[in-house]
Protein backbone atom coordinates (compact mmCIF):
# COMPACT_ATOMS: atom_id res chain seq x y z
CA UNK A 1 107.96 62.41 149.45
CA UNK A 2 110.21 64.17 146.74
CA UNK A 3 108.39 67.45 147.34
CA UNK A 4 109.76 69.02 143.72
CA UNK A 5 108.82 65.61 141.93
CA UNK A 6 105.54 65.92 143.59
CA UNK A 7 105.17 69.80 142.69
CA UNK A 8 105.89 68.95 138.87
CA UNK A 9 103.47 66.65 138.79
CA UNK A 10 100.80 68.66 140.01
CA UNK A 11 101.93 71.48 137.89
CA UNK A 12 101.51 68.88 134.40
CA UNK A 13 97.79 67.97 136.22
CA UNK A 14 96.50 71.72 136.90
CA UNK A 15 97.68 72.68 133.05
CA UNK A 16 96.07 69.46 131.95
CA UNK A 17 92.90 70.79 133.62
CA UNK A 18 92.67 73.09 130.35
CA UNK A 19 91.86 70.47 128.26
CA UNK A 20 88.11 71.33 129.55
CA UNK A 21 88.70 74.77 127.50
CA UNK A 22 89.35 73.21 124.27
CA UNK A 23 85.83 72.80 122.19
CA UNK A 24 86.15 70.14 119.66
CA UNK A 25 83.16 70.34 116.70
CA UNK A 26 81.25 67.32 117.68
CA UNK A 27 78.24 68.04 119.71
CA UNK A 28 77.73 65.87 122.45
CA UNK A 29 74.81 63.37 122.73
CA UNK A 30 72.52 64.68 125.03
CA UNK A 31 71.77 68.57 125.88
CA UNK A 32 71.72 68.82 129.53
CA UNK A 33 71.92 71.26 132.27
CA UNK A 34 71.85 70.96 136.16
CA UNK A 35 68.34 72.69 137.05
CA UNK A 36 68.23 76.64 137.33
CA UNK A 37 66.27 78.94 139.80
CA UNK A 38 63.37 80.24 137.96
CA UNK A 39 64.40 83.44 138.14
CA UNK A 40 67.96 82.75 136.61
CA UNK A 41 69.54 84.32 133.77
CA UNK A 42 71.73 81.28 132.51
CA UNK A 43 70.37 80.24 129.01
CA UNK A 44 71.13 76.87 128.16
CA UNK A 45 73.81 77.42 125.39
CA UNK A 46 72.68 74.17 122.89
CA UNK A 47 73.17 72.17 121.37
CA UNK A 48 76.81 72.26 122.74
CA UNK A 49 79.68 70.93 121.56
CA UNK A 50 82.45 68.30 123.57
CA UNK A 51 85.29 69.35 125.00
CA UNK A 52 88.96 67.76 124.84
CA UNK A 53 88.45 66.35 128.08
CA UNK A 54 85.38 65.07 127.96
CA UNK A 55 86.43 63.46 124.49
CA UNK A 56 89.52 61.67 125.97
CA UNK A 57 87.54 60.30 128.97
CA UNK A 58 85.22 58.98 126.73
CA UNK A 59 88.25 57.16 124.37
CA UNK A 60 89.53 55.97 127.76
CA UNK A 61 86.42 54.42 128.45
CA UNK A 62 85.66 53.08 124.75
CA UNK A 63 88.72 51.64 125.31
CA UNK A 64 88.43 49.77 128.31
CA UNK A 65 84.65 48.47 127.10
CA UNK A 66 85.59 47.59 123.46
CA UNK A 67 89.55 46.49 123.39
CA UNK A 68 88.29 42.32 122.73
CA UNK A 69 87.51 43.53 119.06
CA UNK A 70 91.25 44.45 118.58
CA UNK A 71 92.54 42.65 116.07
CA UNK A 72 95.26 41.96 118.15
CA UNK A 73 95.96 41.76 122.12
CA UNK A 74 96.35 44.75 124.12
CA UNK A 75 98.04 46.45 126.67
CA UNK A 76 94.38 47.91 127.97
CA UNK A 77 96.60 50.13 130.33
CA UNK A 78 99.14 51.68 128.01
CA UNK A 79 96.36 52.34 125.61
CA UNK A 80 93.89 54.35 128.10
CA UNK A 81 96.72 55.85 129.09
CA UNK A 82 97.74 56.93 125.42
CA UNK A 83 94.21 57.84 124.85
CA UNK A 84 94.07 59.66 128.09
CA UNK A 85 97.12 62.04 126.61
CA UNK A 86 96.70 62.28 122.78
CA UNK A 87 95.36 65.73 123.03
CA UNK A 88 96.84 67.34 125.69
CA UNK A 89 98.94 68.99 123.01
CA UNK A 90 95.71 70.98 121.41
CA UNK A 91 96.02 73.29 125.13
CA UNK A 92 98.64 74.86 122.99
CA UNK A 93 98.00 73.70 119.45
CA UNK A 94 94.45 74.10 119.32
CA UNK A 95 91.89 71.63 118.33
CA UNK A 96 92.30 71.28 114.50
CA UNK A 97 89.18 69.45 112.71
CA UNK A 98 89.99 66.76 110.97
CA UNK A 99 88.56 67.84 107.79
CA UNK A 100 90.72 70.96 107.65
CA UNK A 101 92.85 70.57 105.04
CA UNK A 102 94.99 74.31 105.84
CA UNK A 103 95.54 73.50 109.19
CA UNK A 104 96.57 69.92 108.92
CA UNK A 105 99.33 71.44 107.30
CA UNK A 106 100.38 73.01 110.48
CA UNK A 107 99.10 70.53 112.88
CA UNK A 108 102.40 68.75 113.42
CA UNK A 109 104.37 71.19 113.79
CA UNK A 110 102.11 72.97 116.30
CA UNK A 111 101.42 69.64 117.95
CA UNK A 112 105.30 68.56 118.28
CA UNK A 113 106.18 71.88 119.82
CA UNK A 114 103.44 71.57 122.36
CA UNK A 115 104.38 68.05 123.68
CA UNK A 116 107.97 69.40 124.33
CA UNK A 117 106.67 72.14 126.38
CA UNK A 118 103.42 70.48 128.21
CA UNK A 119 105.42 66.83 128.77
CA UNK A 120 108.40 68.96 130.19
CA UNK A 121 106.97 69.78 133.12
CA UNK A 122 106.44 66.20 133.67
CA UNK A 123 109.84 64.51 135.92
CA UNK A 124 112.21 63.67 133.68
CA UNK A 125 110.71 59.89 133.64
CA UNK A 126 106.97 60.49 133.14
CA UNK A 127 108.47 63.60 130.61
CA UNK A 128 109.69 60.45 128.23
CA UNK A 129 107.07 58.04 128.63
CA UNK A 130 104.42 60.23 128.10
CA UNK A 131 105.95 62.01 125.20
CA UNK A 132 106.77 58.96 123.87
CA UNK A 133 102.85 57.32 124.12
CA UNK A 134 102.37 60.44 122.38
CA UNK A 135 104.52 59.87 119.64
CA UNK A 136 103.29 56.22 119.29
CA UNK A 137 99.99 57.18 118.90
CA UNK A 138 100.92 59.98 115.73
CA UNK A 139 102.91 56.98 114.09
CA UNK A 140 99.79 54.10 114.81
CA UNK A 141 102.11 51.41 113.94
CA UNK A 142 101.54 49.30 117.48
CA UNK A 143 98.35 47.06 118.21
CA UNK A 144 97.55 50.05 121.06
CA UNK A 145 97.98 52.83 118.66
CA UNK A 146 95.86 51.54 115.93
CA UNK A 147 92.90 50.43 118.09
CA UNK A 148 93.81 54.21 120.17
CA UNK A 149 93.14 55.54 116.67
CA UNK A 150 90.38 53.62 116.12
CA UNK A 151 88.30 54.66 118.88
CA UNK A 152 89.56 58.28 118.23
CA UNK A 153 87.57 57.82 115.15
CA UNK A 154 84.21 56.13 116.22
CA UNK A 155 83.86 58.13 119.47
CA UNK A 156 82.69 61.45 117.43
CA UNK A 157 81.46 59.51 114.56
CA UNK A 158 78.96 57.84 116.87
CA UNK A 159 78.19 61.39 118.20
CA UNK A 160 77.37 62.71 114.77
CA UNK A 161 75.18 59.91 113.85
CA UNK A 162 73.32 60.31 117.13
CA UNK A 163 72.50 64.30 116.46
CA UNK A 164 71.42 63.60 112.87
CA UNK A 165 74.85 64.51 111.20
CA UNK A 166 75.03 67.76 113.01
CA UNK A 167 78.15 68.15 112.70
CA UNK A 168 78.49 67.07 109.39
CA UNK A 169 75.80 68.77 107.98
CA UNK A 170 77.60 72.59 109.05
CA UNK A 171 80.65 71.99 107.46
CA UNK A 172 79.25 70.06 104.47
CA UNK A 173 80.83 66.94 105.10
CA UNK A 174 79.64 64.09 102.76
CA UNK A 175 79.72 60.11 102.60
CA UNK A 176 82.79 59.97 100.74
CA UNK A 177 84.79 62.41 103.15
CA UNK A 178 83.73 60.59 106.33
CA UNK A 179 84.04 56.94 104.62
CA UNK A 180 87.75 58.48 103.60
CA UNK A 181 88.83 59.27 107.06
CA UNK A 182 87.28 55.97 108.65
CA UNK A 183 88.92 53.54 106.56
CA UNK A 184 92.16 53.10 108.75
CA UNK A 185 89.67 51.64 111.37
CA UNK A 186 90.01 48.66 110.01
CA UNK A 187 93.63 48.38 111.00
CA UNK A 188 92.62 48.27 114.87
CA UNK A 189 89.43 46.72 114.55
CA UNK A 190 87.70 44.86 111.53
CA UNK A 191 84.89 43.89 113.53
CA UNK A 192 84.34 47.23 114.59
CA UNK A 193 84.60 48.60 110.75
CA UNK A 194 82.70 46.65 109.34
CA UNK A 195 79.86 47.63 112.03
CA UNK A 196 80.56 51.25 111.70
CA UNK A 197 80.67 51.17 107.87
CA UNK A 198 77.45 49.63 107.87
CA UNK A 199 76.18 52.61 110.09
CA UNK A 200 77.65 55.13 107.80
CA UNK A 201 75.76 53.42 104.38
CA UNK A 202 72.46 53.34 106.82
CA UNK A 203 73.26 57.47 107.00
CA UNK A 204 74.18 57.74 103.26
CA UNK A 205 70.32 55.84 102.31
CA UNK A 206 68.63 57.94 104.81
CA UNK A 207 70.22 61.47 103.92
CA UNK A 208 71.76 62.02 106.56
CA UNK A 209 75.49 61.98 105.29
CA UNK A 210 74.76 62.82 102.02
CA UNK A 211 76.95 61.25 98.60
């Protein structure tokens, strides 16, 4: 064993572990707690809201489920993977919500800075590939990065619609906003689009996602 290669590695994994820290604004599906003594003081604190890990596991496994809608073939692998690391940057960068229009002007900056320190701790080999899956997935010019994207987007969408437009409904997000942001799905998935747009017109005619 290369005991500092090794070392490095685990170093990348343990600040990685972070990613549990970083509270997105979709709320997650189901409110659930292990049981409590009766006589505990822990209050259930719901609904609660995903975290960065539990959002990229969930990509990883959209990914692995859905990738034969693609509209293209896949490398299943590199894409998990690329979903696995898209938001390791946000340990340092923060999680910026998409419908932020001030801090999307930041977010790249913030986000490119990040990589370069979190992927550097990385050997030098995993430091470029991983940087570089990162990259790919910004640009979403690929087949992986585009259905990566796509996934990115119907993961939390799904969420929203599940809890009513939660979400949506406490930052005032309406149809045209969410329809807005969607419509690059169709560039990794049509089949998938189409499905999901239908979903979103169901929430615009019941109120749910409102014009």
């Amino acid at each position: 064993m290369d005991k500092e290669r090794f070392e490095r590695q685990l170093a990348f994994l343990m600040e990685a572990d972070r990613l549990k820290n970083i509270y997105r604004q979709t709320y997650t599906r189901v409110d659930d707690l292990p049981p409590m003594p009766e006589d505990s003081n822990v209050k259930k604190p719901y609904p609660r809201r995903e975290n960065d890990a539990e959002h990229s596991f969930s990509l990883a496994l959209f990914t692995a489920v859905l990738a034969e809608y693609s509209n293209e073939p896949l490398d299943v692998l590199k894409t998990m993977k690329m979903v696995l690391i898209h938001d390791i940057v946000e340990i340092d960068a923060g999680d910026t919500y998409c419908y932020d229009s001030a801090g999307s002007a930041t977010k790249s900056e913030r986000e490119n800075a990040a990589a370069k320190r979190l992927f550097g701790l990385l050997p030098k080999d995993f430091e470029e590939e991983f940087f570089a899956l990162w990259r790919e997935f910004e640009e979403r010019k690929t087949p992986e990065s585009k259905f990566a994207a796509a996934m990115d987007r119907i993961q939390p969408l799904l969420l929203n619609l599940s809890r009513d437009g939660i979400s949506w409904k406490e930052h005032d997000i309406h149809y045209e906003q969410v329809a807005g942001r969607n419509a690059s799905l169709k560039d990794g998935s049509k089949d998938i689009a189409e499905y999901i747009f239908s979903l979103l017109d169901d929430a615009r005619d019941s109120g749910i996602l409102p014009d």
